[in-house]
N, C-alpha and C. Protein backbone atom coordinates (compact mmCIF):
# COMPACT_ATOMS: atom_id res chain seq x y z
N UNK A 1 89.30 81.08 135.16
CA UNK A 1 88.99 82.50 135.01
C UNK A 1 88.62 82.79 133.55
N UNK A 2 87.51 83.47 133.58
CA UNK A 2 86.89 83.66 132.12
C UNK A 2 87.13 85.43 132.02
N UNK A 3 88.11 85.56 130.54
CA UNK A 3 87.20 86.82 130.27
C UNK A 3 86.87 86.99 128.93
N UNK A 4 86.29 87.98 128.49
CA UNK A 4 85.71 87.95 127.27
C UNK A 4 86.74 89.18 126.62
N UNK A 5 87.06 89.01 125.31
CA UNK A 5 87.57 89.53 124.53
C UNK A 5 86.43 90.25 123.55
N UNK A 6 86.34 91.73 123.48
CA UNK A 6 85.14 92.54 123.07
C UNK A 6 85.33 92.58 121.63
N UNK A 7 85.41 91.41 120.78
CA UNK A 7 85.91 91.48 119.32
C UNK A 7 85.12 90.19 118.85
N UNK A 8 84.83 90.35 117.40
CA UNK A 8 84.98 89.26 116.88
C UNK A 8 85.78 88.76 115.50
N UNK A 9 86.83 89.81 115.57
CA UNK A 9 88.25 89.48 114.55
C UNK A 9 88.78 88.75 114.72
N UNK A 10 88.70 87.28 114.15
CA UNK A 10 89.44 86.19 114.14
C UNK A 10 90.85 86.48 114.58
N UNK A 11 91.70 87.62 113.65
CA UNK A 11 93.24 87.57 113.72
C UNK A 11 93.51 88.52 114.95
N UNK A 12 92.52 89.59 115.64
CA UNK A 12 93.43 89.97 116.39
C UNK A 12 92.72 89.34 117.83
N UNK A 13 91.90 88.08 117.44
CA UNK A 13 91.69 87.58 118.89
C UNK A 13 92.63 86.03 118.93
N UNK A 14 93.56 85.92 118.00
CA UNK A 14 94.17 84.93 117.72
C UNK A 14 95.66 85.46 118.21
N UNK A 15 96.12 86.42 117.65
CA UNK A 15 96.92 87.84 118.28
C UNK A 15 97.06 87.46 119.87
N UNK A 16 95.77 87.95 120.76
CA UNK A 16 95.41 88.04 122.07
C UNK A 16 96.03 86.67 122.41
N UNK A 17 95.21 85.81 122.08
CA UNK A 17 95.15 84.37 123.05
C UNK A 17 96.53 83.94 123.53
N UNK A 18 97.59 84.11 121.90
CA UNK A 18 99.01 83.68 121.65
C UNK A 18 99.67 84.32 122.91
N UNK A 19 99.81 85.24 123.00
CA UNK A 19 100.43 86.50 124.45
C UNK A 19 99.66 86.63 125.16
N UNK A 20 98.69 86.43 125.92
CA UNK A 20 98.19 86.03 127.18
C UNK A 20 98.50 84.68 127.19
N UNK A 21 98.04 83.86 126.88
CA UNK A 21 98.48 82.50 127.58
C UNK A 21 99.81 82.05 128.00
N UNK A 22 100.78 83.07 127.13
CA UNK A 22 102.20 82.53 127.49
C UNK A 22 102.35 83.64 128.30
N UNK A 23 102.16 84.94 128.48
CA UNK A 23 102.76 85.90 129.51
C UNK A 23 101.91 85.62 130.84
N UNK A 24 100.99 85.18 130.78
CA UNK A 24 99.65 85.30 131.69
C UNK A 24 99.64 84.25 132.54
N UNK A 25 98.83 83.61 131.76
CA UNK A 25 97.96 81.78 132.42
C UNK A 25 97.86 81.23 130.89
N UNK A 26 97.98 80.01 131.33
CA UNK A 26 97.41 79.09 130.25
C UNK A 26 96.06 78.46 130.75
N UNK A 27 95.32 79.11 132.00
CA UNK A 27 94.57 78.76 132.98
C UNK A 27 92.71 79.90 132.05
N UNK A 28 93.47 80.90 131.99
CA UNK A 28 92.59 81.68 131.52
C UNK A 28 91.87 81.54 130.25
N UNK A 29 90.53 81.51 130.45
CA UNK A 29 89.55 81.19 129.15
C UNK A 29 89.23 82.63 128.65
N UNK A 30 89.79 82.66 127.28
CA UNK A 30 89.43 83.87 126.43
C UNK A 30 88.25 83.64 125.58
N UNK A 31 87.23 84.35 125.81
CA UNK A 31 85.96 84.08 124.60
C UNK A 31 86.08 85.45 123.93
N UNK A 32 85.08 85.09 122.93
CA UNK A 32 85.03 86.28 122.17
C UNK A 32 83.88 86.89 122.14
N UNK A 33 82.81 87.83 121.84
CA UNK A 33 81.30 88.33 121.94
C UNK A 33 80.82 87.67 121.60
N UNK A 34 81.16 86.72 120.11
CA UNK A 34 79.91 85.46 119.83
C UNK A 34 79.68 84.25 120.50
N UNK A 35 81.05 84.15 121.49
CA UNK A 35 80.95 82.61 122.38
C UNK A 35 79.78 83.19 123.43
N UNK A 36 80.03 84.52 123.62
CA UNK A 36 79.03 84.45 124.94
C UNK A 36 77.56 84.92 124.30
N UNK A 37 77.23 85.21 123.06
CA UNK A 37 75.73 85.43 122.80
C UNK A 37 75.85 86.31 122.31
N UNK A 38 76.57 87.50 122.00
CA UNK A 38 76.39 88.80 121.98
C UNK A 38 77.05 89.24 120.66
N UNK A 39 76.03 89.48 119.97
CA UNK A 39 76.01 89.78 118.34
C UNK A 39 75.39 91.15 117.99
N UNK A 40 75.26 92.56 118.94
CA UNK A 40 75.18 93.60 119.04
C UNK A 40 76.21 94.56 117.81
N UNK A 41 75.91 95.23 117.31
CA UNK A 41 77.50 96.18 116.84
C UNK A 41 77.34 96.72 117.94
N UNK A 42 78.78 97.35 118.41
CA UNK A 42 79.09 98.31 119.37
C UNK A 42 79.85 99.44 118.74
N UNK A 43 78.60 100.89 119.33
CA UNK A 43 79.21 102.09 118.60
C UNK A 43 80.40 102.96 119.31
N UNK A 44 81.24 102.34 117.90
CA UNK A 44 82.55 102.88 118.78
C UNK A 44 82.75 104.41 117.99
N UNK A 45 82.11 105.37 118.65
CA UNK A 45 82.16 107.10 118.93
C UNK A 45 83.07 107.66 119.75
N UNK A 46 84.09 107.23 120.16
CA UNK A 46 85.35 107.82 120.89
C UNK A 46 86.32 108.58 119.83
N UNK A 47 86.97 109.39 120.71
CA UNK A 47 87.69 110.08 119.49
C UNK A 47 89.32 109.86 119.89
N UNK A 48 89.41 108.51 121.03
CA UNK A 48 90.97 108.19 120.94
C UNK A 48 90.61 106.55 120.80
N UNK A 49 91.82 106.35 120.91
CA UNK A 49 91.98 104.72 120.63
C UNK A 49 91.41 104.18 121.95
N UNK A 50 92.04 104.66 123.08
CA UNK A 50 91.85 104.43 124.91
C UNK A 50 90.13 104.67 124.64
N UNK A 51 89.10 105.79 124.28
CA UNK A 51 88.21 105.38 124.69
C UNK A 51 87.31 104.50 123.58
N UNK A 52 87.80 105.00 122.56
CA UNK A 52 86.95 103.32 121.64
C UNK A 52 87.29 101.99 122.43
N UNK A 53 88.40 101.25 122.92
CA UNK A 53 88.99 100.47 123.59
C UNK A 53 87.80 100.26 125.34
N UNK A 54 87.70 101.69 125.72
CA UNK A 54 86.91 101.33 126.63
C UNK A 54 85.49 100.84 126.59
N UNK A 55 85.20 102.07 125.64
CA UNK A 55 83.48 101.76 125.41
C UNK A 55 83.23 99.90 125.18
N UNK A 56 83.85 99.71 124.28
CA UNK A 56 84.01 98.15 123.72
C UNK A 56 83.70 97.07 125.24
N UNK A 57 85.06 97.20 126.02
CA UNK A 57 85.18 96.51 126.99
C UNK A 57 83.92 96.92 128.24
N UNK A 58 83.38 97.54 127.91
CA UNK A 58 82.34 97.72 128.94
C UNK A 58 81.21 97.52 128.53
N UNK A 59 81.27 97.42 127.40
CA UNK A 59 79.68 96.41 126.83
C UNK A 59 79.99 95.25 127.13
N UNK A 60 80.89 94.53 127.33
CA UNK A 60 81.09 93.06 127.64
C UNK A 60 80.79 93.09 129.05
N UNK A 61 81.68 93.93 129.45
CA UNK A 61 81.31 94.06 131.12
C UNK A 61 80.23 93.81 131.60
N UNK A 62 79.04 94.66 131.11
CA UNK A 62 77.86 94.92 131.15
C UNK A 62 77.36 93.91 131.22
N UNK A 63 77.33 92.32 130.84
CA UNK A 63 76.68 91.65 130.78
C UNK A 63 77.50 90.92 131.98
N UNK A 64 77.81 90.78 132.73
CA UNK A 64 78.67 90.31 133.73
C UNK A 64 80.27 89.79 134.00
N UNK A 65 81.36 89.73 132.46
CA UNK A 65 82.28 89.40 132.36
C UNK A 65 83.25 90.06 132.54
N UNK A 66 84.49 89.90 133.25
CA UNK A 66 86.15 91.05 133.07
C UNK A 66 85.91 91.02 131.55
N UNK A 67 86.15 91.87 131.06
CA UNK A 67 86.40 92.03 129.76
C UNK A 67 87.42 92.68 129.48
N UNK A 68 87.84 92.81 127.94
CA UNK A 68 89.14 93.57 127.39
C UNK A 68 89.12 93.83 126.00
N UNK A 69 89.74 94.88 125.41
CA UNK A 69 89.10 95.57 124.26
C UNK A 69 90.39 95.94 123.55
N UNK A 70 90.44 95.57 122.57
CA UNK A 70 91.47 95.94 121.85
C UNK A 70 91.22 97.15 120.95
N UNK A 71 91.56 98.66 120.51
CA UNK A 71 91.17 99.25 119.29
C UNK A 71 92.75 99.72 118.74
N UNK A 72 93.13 99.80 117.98
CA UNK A 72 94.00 99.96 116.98
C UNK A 72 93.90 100.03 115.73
N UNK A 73 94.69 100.86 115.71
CA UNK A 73 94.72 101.56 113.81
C UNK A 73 96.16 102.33 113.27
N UNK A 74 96.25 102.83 112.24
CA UNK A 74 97.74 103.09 111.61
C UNK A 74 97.53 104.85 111.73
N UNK A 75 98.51 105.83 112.12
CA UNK A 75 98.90 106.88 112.06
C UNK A 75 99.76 107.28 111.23
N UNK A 76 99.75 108.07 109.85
CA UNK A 76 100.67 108.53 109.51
C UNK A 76 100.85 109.74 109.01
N UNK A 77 102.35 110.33 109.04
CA UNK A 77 102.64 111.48 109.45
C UNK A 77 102.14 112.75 108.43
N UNK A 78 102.38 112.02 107.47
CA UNK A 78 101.69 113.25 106.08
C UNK A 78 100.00 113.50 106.06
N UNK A 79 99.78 112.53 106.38
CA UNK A 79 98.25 112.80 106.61
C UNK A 79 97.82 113.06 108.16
N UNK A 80 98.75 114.03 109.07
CA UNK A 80 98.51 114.08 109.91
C UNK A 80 97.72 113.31 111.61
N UNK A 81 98.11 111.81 111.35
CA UNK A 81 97.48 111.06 112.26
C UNK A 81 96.09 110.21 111.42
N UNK A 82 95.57 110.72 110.42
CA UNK A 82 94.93 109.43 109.66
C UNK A 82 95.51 108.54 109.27
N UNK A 83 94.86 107.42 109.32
CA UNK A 83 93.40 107.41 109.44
C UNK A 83 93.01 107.06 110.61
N UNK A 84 93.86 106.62 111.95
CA UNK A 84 93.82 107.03 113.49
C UNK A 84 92.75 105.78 113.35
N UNK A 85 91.43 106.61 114.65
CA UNK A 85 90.78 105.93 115.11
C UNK A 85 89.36 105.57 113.89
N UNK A 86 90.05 105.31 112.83
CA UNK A 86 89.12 105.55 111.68
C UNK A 86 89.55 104.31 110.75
N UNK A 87 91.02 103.77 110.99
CA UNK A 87 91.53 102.79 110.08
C UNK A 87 90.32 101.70 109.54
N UNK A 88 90.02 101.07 110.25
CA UNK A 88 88.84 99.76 110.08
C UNK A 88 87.74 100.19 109.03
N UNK A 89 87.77 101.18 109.11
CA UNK A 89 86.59 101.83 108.09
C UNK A 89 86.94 103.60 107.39
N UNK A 90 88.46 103.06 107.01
CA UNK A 90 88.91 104.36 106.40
C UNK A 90 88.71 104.60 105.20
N UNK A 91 88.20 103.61 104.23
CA UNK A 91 87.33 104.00 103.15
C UNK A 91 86.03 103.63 102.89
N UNK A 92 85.18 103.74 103.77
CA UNK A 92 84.09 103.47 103.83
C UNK A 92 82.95 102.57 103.64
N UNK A 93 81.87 102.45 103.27
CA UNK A 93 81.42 100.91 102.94
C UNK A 93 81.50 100.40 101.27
N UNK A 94 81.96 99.35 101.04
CA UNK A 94 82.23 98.15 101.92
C UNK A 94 83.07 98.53 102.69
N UNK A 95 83.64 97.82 104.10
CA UNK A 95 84.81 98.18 104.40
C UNK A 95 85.31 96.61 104.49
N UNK A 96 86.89 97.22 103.98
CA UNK A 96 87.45 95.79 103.45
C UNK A 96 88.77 96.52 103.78
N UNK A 97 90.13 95.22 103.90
CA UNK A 97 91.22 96.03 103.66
C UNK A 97 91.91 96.47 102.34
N UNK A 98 91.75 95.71 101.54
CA UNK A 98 91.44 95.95 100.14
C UNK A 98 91.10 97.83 99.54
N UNK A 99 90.11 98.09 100.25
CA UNK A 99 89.60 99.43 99.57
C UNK A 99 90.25 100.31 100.67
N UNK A 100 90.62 100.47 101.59
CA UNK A 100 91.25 100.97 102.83
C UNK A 100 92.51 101.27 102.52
N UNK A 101 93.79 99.89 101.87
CA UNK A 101 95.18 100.02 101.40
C UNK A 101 95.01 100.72 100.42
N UNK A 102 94.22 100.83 99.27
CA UNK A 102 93.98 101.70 97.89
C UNK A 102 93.75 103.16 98.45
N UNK A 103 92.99 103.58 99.19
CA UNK A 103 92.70 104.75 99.89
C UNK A 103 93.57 105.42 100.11
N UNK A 104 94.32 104.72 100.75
CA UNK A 104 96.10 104.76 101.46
C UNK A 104 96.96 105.33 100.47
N UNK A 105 97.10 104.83 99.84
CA UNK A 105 98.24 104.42 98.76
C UNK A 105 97.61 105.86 98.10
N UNK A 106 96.36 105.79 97.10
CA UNK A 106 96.28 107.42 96.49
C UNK A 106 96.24 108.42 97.55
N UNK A 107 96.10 108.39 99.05
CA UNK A 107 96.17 109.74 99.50
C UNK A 107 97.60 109.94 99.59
N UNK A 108 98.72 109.39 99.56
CA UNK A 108 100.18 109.17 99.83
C UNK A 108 100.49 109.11 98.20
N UNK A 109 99.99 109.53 97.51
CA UNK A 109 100.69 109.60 95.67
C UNK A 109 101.47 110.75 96.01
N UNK A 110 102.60 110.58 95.04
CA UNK A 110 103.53 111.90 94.93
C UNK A 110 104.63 112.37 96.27
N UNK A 111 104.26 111.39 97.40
CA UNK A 111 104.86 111.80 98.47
C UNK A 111 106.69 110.91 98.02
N UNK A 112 107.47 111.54 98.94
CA UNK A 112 108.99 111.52 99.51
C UNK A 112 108.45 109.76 100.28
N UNK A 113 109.55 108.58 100.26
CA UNK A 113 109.65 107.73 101.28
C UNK A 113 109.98 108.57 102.85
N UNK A 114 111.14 109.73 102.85
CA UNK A 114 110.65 110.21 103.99
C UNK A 114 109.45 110.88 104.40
N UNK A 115 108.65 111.27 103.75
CA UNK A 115 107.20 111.80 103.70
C UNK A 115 106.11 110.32 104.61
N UNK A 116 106.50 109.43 104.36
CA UNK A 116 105.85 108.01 104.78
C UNK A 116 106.20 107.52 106.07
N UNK A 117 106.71 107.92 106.77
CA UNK A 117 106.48 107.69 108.14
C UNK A 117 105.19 107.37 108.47
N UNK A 118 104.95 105.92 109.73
CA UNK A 118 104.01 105.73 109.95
C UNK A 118 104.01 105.32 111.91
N UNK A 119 102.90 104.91 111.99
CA UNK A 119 102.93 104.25 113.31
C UNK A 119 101.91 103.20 113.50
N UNK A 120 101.99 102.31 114.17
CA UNK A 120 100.85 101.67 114.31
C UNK A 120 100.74 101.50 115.70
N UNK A 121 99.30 101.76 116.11
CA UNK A 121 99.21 102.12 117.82
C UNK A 121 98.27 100.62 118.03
N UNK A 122 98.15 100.87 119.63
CA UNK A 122 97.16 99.82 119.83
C UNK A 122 96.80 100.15 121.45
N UNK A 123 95.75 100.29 121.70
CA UNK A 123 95.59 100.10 123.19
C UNK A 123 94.32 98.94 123.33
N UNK A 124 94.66 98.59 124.87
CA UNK A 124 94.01 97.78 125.36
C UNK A 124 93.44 97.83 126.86
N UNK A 125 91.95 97.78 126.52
CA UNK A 125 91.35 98.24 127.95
C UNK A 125 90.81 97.18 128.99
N UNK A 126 91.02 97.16 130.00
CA UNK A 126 90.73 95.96 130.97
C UNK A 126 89.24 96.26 131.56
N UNK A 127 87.99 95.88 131.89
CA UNK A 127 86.89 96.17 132.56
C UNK A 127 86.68 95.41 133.42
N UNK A 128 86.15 95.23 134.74
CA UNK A 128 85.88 94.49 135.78
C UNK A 128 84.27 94.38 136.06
N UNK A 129 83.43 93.66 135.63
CA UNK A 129 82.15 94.26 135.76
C UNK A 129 81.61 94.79 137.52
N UNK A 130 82.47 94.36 138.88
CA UNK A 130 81.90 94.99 139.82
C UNK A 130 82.56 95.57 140.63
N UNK A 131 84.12 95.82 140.14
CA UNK A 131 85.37 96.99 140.46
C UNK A 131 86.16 97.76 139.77
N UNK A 132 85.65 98.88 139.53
CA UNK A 132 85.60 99.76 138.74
C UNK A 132 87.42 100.45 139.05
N UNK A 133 88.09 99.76 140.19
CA UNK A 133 89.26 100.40 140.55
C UNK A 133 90.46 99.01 139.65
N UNK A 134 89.83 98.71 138.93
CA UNK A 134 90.60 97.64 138.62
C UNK A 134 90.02 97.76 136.89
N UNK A 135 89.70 98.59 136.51
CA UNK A 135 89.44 99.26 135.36
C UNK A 135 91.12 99.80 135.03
N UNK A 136 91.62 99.95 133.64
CA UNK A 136 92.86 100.47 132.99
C UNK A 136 92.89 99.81 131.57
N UNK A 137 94.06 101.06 131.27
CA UNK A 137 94.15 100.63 130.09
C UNK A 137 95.62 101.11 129.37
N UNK A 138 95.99 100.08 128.56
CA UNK A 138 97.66 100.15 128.39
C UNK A 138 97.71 100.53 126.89
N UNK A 139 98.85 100.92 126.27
CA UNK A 139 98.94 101.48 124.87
C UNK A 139 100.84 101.13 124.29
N UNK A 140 100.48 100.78 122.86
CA UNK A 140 101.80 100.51 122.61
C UNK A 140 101.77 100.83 121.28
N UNK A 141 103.24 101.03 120.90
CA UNK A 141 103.07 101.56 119.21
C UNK A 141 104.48 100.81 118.76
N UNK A 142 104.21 101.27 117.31
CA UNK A 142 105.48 100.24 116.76
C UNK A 142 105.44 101.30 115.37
N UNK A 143 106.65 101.85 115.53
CA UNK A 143 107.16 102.77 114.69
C UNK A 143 107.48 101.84 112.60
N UNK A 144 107.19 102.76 112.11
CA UNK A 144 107.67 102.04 110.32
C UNK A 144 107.15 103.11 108.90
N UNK A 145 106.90 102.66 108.12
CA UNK A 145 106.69 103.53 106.91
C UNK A 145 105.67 102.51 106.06
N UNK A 146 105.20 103.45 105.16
CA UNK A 146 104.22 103.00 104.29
C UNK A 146 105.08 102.98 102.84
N UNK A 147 104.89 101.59 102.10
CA UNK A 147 105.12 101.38 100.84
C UNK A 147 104.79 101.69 100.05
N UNK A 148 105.22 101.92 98.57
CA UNK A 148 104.50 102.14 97.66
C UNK A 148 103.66 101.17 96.97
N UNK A 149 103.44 100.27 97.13
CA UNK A 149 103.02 98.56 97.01
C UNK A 149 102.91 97.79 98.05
N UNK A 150 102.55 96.92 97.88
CA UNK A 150 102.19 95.40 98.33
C UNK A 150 103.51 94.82 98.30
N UNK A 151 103.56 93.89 100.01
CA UNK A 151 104.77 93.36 100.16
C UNK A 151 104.09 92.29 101.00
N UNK A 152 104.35 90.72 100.64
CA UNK A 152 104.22 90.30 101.48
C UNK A 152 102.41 89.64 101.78
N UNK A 153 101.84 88.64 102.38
CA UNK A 153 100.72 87.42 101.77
C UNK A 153 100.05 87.65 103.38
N UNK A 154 100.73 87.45 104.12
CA UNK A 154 100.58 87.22 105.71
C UNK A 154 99.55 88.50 106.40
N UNK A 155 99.55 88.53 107.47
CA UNK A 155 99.32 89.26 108.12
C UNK A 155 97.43 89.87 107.72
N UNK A 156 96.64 91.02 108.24
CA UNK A 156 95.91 91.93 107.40
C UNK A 156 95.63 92.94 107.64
N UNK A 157 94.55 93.81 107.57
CA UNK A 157 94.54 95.13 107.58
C UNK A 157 95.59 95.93 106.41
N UNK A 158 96.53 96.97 106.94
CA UNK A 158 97.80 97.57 106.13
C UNK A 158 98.48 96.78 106.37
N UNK A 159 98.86 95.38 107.19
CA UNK A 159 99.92 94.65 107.13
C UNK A 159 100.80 94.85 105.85
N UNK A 160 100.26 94.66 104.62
CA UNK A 160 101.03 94.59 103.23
C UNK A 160 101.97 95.74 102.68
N UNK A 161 101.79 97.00 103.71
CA UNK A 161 102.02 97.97 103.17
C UNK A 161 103.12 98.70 104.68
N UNK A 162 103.11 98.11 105.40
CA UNK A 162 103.60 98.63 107.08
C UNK A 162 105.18 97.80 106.88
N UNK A 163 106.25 98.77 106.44
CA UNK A 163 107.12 98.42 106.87
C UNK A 163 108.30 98.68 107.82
N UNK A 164 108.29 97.58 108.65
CA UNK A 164 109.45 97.31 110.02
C UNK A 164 110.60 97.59 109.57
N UNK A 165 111.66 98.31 109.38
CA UNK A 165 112.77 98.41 108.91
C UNK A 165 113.82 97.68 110.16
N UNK A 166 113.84 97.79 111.70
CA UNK A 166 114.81 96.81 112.20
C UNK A 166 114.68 95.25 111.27
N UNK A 167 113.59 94.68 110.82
CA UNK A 167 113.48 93.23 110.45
C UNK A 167 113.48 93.20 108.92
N UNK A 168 113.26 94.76 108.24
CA UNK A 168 113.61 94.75 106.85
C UNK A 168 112.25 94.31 106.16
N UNK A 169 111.28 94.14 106.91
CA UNK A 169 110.33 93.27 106.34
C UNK A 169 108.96 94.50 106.54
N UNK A 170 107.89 93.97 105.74
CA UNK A 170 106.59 94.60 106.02
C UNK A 170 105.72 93.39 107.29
N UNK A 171 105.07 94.14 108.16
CA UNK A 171 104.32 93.36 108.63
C UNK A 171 103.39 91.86 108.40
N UNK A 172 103.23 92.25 106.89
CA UNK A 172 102.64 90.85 106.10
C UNK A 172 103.86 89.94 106.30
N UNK A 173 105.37 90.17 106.44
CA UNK A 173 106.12 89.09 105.82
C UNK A 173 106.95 88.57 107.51
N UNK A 174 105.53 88.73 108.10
CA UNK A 174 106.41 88.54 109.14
C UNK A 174 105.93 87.14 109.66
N UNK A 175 106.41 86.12 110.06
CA UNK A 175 105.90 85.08 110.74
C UNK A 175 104.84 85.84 111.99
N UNK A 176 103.88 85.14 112.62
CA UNK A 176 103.26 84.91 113.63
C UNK A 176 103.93 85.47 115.04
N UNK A 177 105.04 84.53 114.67
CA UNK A 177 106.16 84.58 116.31
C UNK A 177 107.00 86.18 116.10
N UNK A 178 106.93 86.41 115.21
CA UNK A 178 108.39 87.30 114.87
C UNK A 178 107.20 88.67 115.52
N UNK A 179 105.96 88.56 114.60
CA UNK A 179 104.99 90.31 114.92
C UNK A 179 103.93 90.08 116.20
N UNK A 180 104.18 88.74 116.81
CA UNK A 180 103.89 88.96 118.45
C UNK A 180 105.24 89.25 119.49
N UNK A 181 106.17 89.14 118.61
CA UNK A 181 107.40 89.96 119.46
C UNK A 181 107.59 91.57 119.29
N UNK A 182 107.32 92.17 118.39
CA UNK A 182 107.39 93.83 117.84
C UNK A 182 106.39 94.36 117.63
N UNK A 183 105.22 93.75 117.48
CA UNK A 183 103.98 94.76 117.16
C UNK A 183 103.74 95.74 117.99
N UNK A 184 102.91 96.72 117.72
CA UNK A 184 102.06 97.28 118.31
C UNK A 184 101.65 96.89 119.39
N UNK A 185 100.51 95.62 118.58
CA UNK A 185 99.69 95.08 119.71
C UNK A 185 100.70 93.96 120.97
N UNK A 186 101.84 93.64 120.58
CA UNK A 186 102.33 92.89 121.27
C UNK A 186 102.78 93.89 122.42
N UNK A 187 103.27 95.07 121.84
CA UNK A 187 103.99 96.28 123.13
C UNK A 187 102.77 96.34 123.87
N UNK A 188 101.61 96.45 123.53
CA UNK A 188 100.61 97.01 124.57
C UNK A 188 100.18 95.78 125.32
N UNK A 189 100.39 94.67 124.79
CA UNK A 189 99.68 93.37 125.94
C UNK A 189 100.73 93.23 127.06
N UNK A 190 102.22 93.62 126.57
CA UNK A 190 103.19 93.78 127.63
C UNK A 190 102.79 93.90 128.80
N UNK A 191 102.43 95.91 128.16
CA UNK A 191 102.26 96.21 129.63
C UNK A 191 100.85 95.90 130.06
N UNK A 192 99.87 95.44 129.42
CA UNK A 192 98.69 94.79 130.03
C UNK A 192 98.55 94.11 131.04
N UNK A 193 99.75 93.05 130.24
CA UNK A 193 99.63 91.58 131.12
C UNK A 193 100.12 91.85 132.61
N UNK A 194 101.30 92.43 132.42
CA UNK A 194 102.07 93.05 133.35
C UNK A 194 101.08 93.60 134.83
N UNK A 195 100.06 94.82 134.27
CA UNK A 195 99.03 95.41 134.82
C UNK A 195 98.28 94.04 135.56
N UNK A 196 97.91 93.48 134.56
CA UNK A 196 97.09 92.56 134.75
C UNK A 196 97.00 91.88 135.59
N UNK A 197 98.58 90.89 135.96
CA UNK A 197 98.66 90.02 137.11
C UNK A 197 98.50 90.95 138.31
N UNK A 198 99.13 92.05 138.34
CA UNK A 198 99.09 92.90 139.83
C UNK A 198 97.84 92.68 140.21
N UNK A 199 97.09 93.39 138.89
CA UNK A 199 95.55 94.15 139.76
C UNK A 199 94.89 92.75 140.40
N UNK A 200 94.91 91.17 139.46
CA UNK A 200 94.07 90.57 139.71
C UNK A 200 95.28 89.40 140.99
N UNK A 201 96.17 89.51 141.49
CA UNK A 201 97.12 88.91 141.77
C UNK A 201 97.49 86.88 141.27
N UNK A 202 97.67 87.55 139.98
CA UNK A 202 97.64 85.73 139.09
C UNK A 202 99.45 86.16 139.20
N UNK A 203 99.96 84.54 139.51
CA UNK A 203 101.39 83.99 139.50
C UNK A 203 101.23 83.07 138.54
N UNK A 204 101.83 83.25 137.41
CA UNK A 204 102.00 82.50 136.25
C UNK A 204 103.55 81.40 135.93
């Protein structure tokens, strides 16, 4: 069983593979848009995470594959839900995470650590290219705060700056195994996978 993963981010299709293959199948072939040809940008104009997530997965669709779409980004509370569905390119071009964490960091000058509340969301959309009833899409978040600095080598995006307080750690300082157990993105493949075997009936 092939599906295509509507990304071509090394880390969060590396993310994917790790938790599907062990919740899922180890049967299932994950590609990414460049294994199958498709070197398009896709304009992601949605104004939630669920439909950037969809649009994505249905350009893959489109060409005949189940597909699945990851969009995620960081919410936080002083800046009212920015930079949301905007993170990836929250300071504009270049976009780097580099100029994005700096962005961060001066719009959050002068604030309270309780002022820094954050979230990091993630949904993930399933597409079927010729059953549209087997279309969904799951969402997960993972509660923490924003630093005043850099913590931590690992991880990217705000990883350096996202800190987990159950593990004491920022997302950067987290092993592999430790932030596919608590992430964001790990809560939402949960209930993906979960979704997943029903709709398509896989026994893993």
């Amino acid at each position: 069983m092939k599906i295509v993963i509507a990304s071509n981010n090394k880390h969060k299709i590396s993310e994917i593979k790790a938790i599907l293959h062990e919740q899922v199948s180890a049967d299932i072939e994950l590609l990414s848009l460049a294994e199958i040809g498709y070197h398009e940008d896709i304009e992601e104009n949605g104004e939630t995470f669920e439909e950037n997530a969809l649009i994505k997965a249905r350009a893959a669709a489109a060409l005949g594959y189940m597909a699945m779409a990851d969009d995620s980004g960081l919410m936080v509370d002083y800046l009212d839900g920015a930079p949301g569905v905007y993170s990836a390119r929250y300071a504009g071009d270049p976009c780097n995470d580099e100029s994005n964490n700096q962005k961060l960091l001066a719009a959050l000058a002068g604030t309270t650590p309780e002022e820094r509340g954050a979230k990091f969301v993630s949904t993930i959309a399933f597409v079927h290219p010729e059953k549209e009833e087997l279309t969904f899409v799951a969402r997960g978040e993972c509660p923490g705060q924003i630093l005043y600095k850099y913590r931590g080598t690992g991880g990217f995006g705000y990883d350096p700056l996202f800190y987990y307080a159950p593990l004491d750690k920022t997302f950067a300082q987290l092993s592999a195994e430790e932030k596919n157990i608590v992430s964001h993105r790990a809560r939402a493949l949960d209930s993906f996978c979960a979704v997943l075997k029903e709709k398509l009936n896989i026994n893993n």
